[in-house]
Protein backbone atom coordinates (compact mmCIF):
# COMPACT_ATOMS: atom_id res chain seq x y z
CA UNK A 1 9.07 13.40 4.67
CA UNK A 2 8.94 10.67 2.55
CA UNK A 3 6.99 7.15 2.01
CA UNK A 4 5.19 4.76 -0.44
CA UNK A 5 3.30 1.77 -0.08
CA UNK A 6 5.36 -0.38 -2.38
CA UNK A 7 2.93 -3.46 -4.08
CA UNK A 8 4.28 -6.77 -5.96
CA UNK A 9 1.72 -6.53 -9.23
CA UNK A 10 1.33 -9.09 -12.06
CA UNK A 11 -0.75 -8.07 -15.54
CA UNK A 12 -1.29 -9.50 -18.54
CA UNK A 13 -1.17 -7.95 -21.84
CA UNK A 14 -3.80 -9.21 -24.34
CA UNK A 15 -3.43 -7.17 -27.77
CA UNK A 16 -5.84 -6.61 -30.23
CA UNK A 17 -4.47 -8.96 -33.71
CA UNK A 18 -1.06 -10.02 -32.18
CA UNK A 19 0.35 -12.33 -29.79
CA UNK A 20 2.76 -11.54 -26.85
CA UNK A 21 5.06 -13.99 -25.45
CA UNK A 22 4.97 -13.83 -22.52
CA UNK A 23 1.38 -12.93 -21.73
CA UNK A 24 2.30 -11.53 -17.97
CA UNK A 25 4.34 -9.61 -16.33
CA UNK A 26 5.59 -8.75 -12.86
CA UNK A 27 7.25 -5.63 -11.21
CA UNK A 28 6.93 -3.06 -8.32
CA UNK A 29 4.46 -0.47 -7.94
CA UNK A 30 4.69 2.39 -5.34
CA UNK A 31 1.98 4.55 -4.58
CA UNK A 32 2.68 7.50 -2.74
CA UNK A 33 1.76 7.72 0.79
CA UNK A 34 -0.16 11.14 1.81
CA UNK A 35 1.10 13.12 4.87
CA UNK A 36 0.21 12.41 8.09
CA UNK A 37 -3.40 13.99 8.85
CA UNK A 38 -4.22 15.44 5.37
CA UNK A 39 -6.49 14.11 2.67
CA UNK A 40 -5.82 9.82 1.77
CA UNK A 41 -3.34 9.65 4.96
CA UNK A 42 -5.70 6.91 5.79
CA UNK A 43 -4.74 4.48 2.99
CA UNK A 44 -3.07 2.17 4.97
CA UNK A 45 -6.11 1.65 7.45
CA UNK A 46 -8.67 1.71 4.28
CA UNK A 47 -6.90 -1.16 2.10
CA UNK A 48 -4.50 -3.53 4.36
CA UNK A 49 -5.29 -5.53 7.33
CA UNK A 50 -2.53 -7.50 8.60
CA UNK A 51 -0.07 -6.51 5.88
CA UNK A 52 -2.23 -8.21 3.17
CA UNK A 53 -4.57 -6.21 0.87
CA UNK A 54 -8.61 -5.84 2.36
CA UNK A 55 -10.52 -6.18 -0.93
CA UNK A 56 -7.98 -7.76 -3.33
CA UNK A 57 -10.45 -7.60 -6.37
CA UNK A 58 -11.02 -3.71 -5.37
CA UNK A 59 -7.28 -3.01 -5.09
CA UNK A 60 -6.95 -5.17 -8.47
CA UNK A 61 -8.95 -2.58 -10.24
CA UNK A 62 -7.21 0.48 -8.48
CA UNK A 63 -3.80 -1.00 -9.78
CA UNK A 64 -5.38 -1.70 -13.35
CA UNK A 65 -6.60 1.82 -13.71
CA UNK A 66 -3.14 3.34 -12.40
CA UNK A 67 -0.89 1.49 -14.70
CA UNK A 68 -3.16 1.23 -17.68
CA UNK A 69 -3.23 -2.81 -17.94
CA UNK A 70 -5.13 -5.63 -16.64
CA UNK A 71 -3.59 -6.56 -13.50
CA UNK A 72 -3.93 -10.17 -12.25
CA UNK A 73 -2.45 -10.47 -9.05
CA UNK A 74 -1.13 -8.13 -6.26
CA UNK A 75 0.67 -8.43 -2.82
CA UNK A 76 1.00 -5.54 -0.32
CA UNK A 77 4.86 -5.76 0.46
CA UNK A 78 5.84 -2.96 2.81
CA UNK A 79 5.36 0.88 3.50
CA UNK A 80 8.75 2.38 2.71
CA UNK A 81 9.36 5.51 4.76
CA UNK A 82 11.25 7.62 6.19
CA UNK A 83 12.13 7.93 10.25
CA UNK A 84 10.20 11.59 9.96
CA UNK A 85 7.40 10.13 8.25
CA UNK A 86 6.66 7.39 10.51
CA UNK A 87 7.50 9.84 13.60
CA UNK A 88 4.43 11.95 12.06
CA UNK A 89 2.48 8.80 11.28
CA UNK A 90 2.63 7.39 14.59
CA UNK A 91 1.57 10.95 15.98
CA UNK A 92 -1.45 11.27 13.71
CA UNK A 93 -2.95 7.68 15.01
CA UNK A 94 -1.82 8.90 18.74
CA UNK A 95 -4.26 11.63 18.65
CA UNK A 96 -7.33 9.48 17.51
CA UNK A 97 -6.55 5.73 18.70
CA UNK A 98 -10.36 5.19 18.67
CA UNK A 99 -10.96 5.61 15.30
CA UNK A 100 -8.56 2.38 14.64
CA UNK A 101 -10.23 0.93 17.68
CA UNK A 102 -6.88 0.36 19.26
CA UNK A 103 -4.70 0.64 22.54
CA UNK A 104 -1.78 2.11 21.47
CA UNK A 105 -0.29 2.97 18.24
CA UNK A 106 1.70 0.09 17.93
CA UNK A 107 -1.12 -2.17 17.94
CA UNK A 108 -2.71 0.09 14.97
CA UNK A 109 0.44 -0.49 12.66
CA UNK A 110 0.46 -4.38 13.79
CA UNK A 111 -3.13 -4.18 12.66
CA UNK A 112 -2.97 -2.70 9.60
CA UNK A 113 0.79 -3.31 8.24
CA UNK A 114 1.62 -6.27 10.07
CA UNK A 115 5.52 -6.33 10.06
CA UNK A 116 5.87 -4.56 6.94
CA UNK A 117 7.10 -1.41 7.60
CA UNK A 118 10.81 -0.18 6.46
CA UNK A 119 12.87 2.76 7.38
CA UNK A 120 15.44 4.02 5.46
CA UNK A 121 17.91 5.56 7.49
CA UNK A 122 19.53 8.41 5.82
């Protein structure tokens, strides 16, 4: 199985004594996506709503402490997976639909992901 939540980031670099031209940056940041039912698997229902980021100023500070720079900006842009890993996500919210407060598991990843989801067919 296989997925990341893939992110759009911005930072900006401010040096101690020098100038940098330019000041910010953009690129792609993926961030693993736990297994179905173990430890962080609940990521997705934690930080997104919709397909947009919950707590952007949160998330901000997440990103900054992964990379190691001050990010500015950031945009949720899709979970990339796999067909087994979204077979095993979709069973994992099937067993508990109340604790997204949902009627089916398609209504959980419309919730949460909004249309953002993309399998790679190997």
């Amino acid at each position: 199985m296989d997925a990341a939540y893939v992110f759009a980031v911005a930072f900006r670099l401010d040096p101690d004594g020098a100038t940098v031209d330019p000041e910010r940056f953009e690129t792609t940041m993926e961030v693993p996506a736990s297994d179905p039912g173990t430890d962080g698997w609940l990521f997705f229902r934690d930080r997104l709503w919709r397909g947009e980021i919950g707590d952007e100023p949160s998330f901000r500070t997440l990103a900054s402490d992964r990379l190691g720079v001050e990010v500015v900006d950031v945009e949720f842009r899709e979970l990339r997976t796999d067909r087994e890993y979204l077979d095993a996500l979709r069973a994992a919210i099937a067993e508990d639909l109340g604790r997204f407060n949902a009627d089916s598991v398609d209504e959980v990843l419309r919730k949460y992901l909004g249309s953002s989801v993309h399998v790679r067919e190997e």
